[in-house]
Protein backbone atom coordinates (compact mmCIF):
# COMPACT_ATOMS: atom_id res chain seq x y z
CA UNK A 1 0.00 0.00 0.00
CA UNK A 2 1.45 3.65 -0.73
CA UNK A 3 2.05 6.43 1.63
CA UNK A 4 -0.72 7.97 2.45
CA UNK A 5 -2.91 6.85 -0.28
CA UNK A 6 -6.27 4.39 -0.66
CA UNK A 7 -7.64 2.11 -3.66
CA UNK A 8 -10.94 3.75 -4.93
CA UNK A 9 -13.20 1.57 -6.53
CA UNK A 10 -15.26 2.72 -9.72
CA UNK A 11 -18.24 1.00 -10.89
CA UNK A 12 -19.57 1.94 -14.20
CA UNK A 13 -21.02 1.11 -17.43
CA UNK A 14 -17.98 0.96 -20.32
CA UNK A 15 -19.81 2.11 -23.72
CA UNK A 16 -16.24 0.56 -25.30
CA UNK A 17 -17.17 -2.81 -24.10
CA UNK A 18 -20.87 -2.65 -23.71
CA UNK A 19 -21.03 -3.88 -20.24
CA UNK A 20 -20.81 -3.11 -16.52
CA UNK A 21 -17.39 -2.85 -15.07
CA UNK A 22 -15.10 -2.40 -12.01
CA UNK A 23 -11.84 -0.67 -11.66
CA UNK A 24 -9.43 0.49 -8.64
CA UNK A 25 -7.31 3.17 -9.06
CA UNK A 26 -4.75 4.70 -6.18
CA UNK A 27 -5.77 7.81 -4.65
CA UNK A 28 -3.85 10.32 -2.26
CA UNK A 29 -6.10 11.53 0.72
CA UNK A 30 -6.23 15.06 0.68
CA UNK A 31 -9.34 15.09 3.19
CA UNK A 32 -10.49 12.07 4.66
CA UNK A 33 -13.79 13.65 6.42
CA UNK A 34 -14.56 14.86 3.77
CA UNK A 35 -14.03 11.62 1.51
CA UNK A 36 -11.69 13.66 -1.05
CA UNK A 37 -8.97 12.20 -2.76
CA UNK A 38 -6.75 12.41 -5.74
CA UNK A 39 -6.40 10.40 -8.48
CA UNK A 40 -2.66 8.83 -9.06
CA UNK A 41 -2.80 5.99 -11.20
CA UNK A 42 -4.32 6.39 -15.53
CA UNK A 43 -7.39 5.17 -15.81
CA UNK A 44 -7.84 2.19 -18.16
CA UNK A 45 -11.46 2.09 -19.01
CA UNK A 46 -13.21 4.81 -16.37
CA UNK A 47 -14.93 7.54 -18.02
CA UNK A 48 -14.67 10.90 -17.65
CA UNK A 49 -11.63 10.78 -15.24
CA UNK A 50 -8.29 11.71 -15.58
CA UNK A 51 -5.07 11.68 -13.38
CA UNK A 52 -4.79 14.67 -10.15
CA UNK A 53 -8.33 14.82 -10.77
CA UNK A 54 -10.14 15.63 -7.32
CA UNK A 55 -12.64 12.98 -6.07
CA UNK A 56 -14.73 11.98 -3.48
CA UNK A 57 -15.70 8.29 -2.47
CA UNK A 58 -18.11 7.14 0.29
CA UNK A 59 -16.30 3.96 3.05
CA UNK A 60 -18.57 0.85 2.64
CA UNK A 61 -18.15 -0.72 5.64
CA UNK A 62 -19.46 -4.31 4.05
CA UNK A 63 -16.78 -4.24 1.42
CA UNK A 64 -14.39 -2.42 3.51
CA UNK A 65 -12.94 -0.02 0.51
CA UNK A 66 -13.77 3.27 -0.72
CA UNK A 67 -16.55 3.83 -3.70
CA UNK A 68 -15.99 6.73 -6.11
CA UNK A 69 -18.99 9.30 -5.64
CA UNK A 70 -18.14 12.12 -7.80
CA UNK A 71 -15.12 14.40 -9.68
CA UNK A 72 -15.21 17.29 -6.94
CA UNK A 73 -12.16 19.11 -9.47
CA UNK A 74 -10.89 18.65 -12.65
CA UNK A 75 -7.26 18.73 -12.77
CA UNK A 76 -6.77 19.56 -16.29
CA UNK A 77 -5.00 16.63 -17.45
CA UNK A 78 -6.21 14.66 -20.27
CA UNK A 79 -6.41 10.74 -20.87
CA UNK A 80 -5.76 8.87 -24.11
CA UNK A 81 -6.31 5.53 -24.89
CA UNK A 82 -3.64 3.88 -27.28
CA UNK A 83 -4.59 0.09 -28.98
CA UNK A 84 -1.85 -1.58 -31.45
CA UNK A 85 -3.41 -2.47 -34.31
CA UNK A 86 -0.49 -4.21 -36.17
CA UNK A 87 1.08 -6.91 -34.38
CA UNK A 88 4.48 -5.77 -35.63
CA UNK A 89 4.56 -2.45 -34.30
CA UNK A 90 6.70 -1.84 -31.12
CA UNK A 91 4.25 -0.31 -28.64
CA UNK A 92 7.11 0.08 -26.16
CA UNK A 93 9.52 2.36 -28.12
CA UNK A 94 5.90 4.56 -28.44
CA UNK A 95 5.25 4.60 -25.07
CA UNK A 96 9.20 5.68 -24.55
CA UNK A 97 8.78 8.73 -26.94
CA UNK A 98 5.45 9.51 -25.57
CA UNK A 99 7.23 9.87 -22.12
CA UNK A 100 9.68 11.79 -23.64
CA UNK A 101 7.26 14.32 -24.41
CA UNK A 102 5.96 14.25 -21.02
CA UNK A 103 3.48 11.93 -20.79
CA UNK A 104 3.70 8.88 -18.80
CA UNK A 105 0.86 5.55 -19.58
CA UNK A 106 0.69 2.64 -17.85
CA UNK A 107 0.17 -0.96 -20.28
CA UNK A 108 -2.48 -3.22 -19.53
CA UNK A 109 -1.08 -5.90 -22.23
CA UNK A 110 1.34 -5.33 -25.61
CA UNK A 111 -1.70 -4.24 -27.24
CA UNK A 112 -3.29 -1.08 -25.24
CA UNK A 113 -1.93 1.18 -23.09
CA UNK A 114 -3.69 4.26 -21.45
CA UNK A 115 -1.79 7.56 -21.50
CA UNK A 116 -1.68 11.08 -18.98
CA UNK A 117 -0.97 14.23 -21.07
CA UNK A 118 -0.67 16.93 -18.62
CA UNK A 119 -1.89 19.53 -18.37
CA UNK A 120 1.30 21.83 -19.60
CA UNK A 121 2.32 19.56 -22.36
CA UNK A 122 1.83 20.36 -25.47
CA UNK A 123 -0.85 18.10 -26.84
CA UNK A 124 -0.98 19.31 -30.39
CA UNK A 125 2.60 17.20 -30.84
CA UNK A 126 1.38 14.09 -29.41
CA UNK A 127 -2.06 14.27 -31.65
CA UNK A 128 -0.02 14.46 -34.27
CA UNK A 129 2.33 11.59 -33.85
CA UNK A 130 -0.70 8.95 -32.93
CA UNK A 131 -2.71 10.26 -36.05
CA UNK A 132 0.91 9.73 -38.03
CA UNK A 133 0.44 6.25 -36.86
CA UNK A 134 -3.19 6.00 -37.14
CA UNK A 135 -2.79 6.80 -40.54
CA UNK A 136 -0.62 4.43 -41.23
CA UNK A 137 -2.57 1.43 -39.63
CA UNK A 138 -0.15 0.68 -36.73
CA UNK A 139 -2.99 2.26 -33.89
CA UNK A 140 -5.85 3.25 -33.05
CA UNK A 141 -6.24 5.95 -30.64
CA UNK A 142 -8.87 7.36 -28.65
CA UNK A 143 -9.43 10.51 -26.06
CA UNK A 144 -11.36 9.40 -23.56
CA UNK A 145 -11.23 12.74 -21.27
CA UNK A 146 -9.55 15.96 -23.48
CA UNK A 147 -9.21 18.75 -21.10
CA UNK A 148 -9.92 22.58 -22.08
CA UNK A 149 -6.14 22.95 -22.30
CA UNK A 150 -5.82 20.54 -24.75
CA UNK A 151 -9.07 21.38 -26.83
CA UNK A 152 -7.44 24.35 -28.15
């Protein structure tokens, strides 16, 4: 378990997969009596919800864990969801550019990774290198939460 953090647990309905889902995610406490918390890890499948984002979760005593409630804050940070289409394609040396540029992901399997883009990166650089590879077949990309920073 990490330093003054708590797992979060998000129920919701994925649209992507057409079914009801479950996912933990890490989550400082910034105010436990008040349930608030904020988010650490990238979001896989959760809509809506991006890294730093501020949250608050009720305790369920039964299941002794948190539940996700609501996004109290957005932190401005955007999510993007990365799936290799071509089995060929080296998904790793992406993800090391990609990180290069400032944005971390975390890889659920060689095939789909979910990405952070901060808030003060530049995201018109990063569009443009996933639609480069779009383009070409490798990926598919998709952005689940595109901040107002990033809009522009």
């Amino acid at each position: 378990m990490r330093h003054n953090s708590q797992k979060i647990l998000f129920k919701f309905y994925s649209e992507i997969l057409g079914k009801e889902m479950a996912e933990t995610l890490w989550a400082k406490v910034v105010d436990k009596k008040k349930g608030h918390f904020q988010v650490e890890n990238i979001p896989f499948y959760i809509p809506n919800l991006a890294t730093d984002d501020l949250i608050q979760a009720e305790y369920l005593e039964k299941e002794q864990t948190y539940l996700f409630k609501e996004i109290v804050q957005y932190s401005g940070n955007s999510i993007v969801r990365v799936i290799r289409l071509n089995k060929s394609f080296d998904t790793e040396k992406l993800r090391l550019k990609l990180r290069k540029l400032g944005c971390n992901s975390e890889q659920w399997n060689e095939d789909y990774f979910a990405m952070e883009v901060p808030q003060k990166v530049n995201y018109k650089k990063i569009k443009k290198e996933l639609s480069k590879l779009e383009k070409k077949e490798m990926i598919s990309f998709a952005e689940a939460v595109l901040s107002d920073a990033h809009q522009k």
